[in-house]
Protein backbone atom coordinates (compact mmCIF):
# COMPACT_ATOMS: atom_id res chain seq x y z
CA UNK A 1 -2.88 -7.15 -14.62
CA UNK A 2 0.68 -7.97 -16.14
CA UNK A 3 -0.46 -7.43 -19.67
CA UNK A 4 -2.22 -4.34 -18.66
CA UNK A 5 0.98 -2.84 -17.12
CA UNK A 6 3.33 -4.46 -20.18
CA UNK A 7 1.11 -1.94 -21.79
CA UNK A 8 1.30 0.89 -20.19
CA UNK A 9 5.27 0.51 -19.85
CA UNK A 10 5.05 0.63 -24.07
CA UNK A 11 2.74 3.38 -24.06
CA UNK A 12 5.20 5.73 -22.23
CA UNK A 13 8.10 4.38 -23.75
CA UNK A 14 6.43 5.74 -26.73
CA UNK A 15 6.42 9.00 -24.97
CA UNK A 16 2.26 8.92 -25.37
CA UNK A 17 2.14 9.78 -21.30
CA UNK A 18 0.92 13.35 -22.29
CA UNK A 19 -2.20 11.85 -24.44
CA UNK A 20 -2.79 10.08 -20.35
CA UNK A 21 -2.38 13.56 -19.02
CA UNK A 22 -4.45 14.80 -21.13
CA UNK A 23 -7.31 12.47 -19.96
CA UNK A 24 -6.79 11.69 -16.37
CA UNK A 25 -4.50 13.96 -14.69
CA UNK A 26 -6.33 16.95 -13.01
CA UNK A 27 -4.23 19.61 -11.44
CA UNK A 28 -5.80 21.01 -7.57
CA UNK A 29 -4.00 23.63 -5.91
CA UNK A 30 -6.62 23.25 -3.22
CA UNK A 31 -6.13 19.53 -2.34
CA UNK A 32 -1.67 19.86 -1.97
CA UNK A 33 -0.05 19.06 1.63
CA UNK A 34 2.85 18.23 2.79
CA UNK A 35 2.64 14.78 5.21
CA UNK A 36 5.82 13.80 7.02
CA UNK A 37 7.69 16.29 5.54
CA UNK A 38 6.95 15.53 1.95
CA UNK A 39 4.91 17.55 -0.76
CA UNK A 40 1.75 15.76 -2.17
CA UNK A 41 0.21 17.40 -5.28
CA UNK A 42 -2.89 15.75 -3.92
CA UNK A 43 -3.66 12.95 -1.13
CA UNK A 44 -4.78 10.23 -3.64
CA UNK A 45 -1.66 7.48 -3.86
CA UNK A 46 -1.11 4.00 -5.77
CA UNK A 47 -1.36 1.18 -3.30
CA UNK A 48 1.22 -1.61 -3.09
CA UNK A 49 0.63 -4.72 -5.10
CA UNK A 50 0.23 -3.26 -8.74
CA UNK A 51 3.46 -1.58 -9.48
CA UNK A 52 5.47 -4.23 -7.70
CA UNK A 53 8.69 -3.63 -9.40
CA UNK A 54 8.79 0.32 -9.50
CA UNK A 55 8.26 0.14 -13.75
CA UNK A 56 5.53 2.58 -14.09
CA UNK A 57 5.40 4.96 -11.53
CA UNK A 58 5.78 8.28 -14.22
CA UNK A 59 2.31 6.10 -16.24
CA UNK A 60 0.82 6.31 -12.42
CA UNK A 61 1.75 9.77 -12.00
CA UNK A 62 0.48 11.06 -15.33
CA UNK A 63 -2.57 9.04 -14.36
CA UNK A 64 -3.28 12.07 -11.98
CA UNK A 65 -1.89 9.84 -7.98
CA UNK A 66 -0.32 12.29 -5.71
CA UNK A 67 1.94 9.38 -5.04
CA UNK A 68 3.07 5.70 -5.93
CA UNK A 69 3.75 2.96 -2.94
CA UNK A 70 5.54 -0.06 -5.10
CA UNK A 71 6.19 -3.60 -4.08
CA UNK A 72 5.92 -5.26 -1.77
CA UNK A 73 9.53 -5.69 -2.42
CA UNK A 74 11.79 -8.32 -0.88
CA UNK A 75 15.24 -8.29 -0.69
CA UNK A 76 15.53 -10.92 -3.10
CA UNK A 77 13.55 -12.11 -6.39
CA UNK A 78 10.71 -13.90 -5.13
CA UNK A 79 8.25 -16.27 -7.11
CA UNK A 80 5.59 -15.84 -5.12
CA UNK A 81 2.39 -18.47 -4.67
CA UNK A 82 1.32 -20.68 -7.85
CA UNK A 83 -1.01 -19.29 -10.58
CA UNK A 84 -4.15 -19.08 -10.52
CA UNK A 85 -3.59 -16.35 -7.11
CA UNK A 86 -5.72 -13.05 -8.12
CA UNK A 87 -9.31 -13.79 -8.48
CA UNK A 88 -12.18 -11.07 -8.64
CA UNK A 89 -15.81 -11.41 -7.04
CA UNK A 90 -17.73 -8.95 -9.04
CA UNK A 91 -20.50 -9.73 -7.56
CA UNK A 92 -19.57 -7.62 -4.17
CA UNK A 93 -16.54 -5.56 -5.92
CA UNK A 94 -14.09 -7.67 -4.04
CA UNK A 95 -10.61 -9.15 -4.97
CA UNK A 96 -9.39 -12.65 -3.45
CA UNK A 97 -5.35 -12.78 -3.52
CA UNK A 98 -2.34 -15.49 -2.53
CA UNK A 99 -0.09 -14.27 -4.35
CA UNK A 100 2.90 -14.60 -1.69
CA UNK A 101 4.26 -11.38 -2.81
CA UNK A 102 5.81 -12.28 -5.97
CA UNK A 103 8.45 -9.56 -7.28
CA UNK A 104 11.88 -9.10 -8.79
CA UNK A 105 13.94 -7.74 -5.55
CA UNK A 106 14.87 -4.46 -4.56
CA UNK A 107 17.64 -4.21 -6.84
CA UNK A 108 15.82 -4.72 -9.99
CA UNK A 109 13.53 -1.77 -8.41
CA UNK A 110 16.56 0.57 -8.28
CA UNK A 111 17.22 -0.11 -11.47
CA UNK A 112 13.75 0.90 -13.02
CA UNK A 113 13.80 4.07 -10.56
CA UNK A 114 17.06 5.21 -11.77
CA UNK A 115 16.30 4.31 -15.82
CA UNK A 116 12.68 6.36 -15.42
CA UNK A 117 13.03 8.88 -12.39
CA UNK A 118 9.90 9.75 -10.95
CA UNK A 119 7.84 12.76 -11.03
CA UNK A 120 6.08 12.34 -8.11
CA UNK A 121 6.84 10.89 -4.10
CA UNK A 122 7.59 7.30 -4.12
CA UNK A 123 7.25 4.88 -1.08
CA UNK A 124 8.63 1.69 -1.11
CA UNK A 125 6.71 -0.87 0.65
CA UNK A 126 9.48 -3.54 2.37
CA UNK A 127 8.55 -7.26 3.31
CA UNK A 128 10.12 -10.49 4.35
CA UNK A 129 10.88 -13.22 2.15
CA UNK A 130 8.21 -16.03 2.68
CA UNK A 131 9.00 -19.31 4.33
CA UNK A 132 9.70 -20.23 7.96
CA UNK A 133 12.60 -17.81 9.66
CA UNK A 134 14.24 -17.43 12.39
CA UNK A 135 13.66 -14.08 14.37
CA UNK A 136 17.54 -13.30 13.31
CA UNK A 137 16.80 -14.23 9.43
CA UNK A 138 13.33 -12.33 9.80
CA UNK A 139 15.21 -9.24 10.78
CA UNK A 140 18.16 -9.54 8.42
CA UNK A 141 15.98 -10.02 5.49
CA UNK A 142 14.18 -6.35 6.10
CA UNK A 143 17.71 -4.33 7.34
CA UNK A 144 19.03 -5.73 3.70
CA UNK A 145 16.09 -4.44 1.74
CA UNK A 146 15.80 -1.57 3.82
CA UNK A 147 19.33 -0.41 3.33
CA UNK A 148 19.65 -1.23 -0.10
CA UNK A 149 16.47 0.92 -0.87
CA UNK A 150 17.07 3.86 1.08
CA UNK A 151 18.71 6.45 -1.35
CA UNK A 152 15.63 5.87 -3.78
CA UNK A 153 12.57 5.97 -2.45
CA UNK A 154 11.13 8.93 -0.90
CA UNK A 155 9.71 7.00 2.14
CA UNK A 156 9.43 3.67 3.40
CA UNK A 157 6.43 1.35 4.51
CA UNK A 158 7.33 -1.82 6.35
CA UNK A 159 4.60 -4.04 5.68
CA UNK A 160 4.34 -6.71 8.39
CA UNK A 161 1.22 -8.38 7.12
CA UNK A 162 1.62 -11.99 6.94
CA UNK A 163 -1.68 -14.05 5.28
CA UNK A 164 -1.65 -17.01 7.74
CA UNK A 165 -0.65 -19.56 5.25
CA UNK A 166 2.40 -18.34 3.97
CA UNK A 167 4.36 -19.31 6.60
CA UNK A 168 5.35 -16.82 8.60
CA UNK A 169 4.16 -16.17 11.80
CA UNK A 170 6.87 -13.96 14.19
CA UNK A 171 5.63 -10.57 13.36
CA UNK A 172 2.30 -11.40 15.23
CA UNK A 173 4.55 -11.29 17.96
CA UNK A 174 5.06 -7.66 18.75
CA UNK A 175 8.77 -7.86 20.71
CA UNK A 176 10.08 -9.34 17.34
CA UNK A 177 8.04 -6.45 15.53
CA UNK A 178 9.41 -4.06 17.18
CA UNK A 179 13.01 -5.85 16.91
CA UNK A 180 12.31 -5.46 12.97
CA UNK A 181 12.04 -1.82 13.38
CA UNK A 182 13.88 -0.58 15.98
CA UNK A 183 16.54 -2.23 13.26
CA UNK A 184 15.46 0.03 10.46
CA UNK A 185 15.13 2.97 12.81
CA UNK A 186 18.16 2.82 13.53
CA UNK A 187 19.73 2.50 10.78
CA UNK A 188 18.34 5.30 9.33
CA UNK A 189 20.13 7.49 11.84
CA UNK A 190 23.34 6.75 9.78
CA UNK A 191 22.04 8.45 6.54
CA UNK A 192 22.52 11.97 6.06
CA UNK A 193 18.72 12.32 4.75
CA UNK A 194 15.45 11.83 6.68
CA UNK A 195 13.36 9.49 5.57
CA UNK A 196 9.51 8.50 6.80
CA UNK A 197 9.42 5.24 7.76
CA UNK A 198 5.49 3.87 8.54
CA UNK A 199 4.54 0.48 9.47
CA UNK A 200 1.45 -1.32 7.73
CA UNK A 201 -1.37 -2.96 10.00
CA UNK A 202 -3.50 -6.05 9.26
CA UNK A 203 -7.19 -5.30 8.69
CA UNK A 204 -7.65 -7.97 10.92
CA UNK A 205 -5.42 -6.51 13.88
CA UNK A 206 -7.67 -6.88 17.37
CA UNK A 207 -7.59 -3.61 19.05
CA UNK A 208 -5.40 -4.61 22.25
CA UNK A 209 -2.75 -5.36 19.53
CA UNK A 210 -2.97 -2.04 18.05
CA UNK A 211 -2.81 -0.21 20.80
CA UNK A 212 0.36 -1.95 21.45
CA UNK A 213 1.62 -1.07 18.33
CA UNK A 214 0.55 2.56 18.19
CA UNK A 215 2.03 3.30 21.92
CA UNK A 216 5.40 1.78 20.71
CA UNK A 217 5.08 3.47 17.46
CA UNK A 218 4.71 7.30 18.98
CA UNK A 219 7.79 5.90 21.02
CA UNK A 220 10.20 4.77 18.81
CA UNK A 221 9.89 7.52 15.92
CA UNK A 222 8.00 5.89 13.21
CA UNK A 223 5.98 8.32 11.07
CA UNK A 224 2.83 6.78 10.24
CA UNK A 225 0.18 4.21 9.77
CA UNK A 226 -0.40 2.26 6.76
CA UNK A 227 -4.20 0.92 7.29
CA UNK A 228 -4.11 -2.00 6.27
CA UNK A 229 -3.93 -4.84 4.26
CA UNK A 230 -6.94 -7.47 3.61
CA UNK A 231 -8.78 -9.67 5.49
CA UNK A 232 -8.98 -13.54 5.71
CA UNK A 233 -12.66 -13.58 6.52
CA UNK A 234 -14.58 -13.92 3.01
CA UNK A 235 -16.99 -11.02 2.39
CA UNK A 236 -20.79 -11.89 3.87
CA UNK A 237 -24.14 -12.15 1.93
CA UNK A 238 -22.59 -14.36 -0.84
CA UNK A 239 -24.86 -15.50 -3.77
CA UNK A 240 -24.60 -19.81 -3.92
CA UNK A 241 -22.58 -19.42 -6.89
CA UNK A 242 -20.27 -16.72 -5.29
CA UNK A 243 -20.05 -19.06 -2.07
CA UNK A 244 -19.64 -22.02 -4.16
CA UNK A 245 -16.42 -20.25 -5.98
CA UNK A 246 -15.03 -18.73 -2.51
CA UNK A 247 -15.03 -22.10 -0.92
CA UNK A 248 -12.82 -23.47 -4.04
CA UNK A 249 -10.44 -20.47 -3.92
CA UNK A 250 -9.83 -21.57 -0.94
CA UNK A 251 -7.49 -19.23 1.89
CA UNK A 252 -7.14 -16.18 0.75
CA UNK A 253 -6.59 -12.45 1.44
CA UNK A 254 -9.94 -10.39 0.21
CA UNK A 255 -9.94 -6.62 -0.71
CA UNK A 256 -12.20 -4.06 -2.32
CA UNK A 257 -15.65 -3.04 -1.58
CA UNK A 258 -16.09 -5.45 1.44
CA UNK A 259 -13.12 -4.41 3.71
CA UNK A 260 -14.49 -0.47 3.48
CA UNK A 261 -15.73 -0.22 6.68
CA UNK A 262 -12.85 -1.95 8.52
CA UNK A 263 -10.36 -0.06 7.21
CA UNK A 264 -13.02 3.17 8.05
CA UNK A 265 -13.23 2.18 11.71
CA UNK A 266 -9.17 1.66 11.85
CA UNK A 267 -8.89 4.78 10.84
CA UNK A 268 -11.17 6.72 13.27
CA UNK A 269 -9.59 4.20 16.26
CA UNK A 270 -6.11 4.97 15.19
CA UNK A 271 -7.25 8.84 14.71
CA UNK A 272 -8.74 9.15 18.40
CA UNK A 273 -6.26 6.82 20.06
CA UNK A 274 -3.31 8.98 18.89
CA UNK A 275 -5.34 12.33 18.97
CA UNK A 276 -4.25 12.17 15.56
CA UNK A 277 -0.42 12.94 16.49
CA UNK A 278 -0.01 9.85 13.97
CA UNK A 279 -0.36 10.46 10.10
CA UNK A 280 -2.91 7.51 8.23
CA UNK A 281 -2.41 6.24 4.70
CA UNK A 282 -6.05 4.44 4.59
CA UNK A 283 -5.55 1.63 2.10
CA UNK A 284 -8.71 -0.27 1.31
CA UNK A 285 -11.98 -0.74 0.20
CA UNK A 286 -11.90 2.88 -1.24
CA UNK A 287 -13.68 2.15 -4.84
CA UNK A 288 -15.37 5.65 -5.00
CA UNK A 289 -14.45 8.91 -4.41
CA UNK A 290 -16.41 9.57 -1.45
CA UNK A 291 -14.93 6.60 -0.06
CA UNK A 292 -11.50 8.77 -0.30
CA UNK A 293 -14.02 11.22 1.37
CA UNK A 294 -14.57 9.75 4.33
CA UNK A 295 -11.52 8.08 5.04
CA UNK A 296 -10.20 11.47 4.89
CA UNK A 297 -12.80 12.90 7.24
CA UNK A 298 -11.83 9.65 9.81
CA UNK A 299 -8.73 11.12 10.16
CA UNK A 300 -6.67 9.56 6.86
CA UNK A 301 -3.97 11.95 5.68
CA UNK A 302 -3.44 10.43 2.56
CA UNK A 303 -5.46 7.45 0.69
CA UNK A 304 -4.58 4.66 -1.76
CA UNK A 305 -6.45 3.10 -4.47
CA UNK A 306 -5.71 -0.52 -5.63
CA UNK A 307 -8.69 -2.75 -5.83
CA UNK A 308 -10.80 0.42 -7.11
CA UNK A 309 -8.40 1.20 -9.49
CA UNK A 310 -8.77 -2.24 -11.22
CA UNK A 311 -12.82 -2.22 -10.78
CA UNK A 312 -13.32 1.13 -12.02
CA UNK A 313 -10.05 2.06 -14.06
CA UNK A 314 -7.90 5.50 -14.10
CA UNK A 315 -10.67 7.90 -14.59
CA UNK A 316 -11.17 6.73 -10.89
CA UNK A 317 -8.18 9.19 -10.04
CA UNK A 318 -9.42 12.09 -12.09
CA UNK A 319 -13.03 11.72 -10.87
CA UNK A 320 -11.84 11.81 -6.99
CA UNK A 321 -9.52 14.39 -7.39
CA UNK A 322 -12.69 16.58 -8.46
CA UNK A 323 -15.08 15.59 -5.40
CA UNK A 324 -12.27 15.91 -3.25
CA UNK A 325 -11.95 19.19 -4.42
CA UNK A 326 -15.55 20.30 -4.33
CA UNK A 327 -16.00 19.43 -0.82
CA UNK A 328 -12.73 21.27 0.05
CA UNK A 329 -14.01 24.33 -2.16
CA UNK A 330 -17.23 25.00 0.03
């Protein structure tokens, strides 16, 4: 994935984006809204984990996304988990990570932003360095990023998702959760600009814990739902050879194809328990357009493509921007 984005970053420093424009981007007047107070040319965004560092977000946006969500970004450079950590299972169109979120920091971020501005919205997913933490480190780490990111991004998602073995285990607690943002939320009150903040679920949430989080969410002012990261449970029906290589991978997050229907039924749950008061970024398992289709009919506002996009490449974008728009034609 590195080389393929070193690539891209030379392609439109060659100023070649309008031979991608050409080929992927498809204009809709039918498919624009405006979410949270922010104009989407269409509801298909970038999920977090491919554009880590905020590099290519104009290559993502001539692509044909209504919107980019880099990172996750820490406040600090961060190595993340040894290599080997990505590792696909074509076999089910699934994607097996540890990658302990590895980026350059926030700051290195701003610096791309404000070399390349972008041309379309850009959230910033936020996250917690890795390691054990105390709850007063834990918070300290997210105000920094938080506050060092605000003036350039357009809105904010505070990803809380913590695969079990990377050491950090407070945010499954939800007083310290909501210590985290009540933090950011009010901190934002000493900017002169509004800015979304939404906090990312776990595909793996239990209900009772969601509940929680949506009642305090309606409460304290946060905007939105990001739903959700990957799961820890390896996808089912495995081949012997796929089993074989799952059980020497070892624990990992898995994404794609597999987690469709979780993320499908967090959406409706989240959709009915709010009476959709909420707005939903659905964010995973969505490798086909009418994937986007019906996470949009559950109740999703917007939808991200990141394990698709790798599977099935950019005229993923172009092609869902057209279904979209045929169903919303009739």
């Amino acid at each position: 994935m590195n080389v393929s984005l070193r690539l891209l970053r030379f392609f439109h420093k060659c100023r070649l984006g309008i031979l991608v424009r050409i080929g992927h981007k498809k204009r809709s007047p039918l498919l624009k809204r405006n979410v949270f107070g922010i104009n989407f040319a269409n509801p298909i965004g970038l999920g977090a984990g491919i554009d880590r560092n905020g590099e290519c977000c104009n290559v993502f946006s001539d692509m044909g996304f209504g919107f980019v969500e880099i990172g996750s970004l820490t406040h600090h450079e961060q190595s993340g988990r040894p290599r080997p950590r990505i590792f696909r299972l074509k076999e089910c169109g699934a994607m097996a990570q540890r990658t302990g979120y590895p980026n350059k920091g926030v700051k290195s971020a701003i610096n791309a932003l404000r070399k390349d501005p972008p041309r379309c919205p850009v959230a910033a997913n936020i996250v917690c360095r890795q390691g054990n933490m105390s709850e007063a480190e834990l918070v300290e780490d997210y105000r920094n990023a938080f506050a060092l990111m605000y003036d350039f991004a357009d809105f904010f998602v505070i990803n809380t998702v913590m695969p079990p073995f990377d050491g950090v285990d407070l945010l499954e607690d939800v007083d310290v959760l909501s210590e985290v943002m009540d933090t950011i939320l009010d901190m934002r009150l000493c900017y002169d600009t509004y800015k979304p903040v939404l906090l990312k679920v776990s595909a793996d949430i239990s209900r009772e814990s969601l509940s929680e989080i949506l009642d305090y969410s309606r409460l304290s002012g946060i905007d939105g739902i990001v739903a959700a990261g990957g799961t820890t449970a390896p996808p089912e029906d495995l081949s012997a050879s796929a089993a074989k290589r799952v059980d020497k991978i070892g624990q990992a997050i898995y994404s794609g194809a597999p987690v469709k229907e979780r993320t499908l039924e967090l959406v409706r749950f989240i959709n009915s328990y709010t009476g959709g008061t909420l707005p939903i970024i659905a964010s995973g398992g969505i490798m086909k357009p009418q994937d986007a289709a019906d996470m949009l009919d559950a109740g999703a506002s917007l939808v991200e493509l990141c394990s698709g996009l790798l599977y099935n490449g950019p005229k993923l974008v172009k092609n869902t921007v057209k279904h979209l728009e045929s169903i919303q034609g009739k």
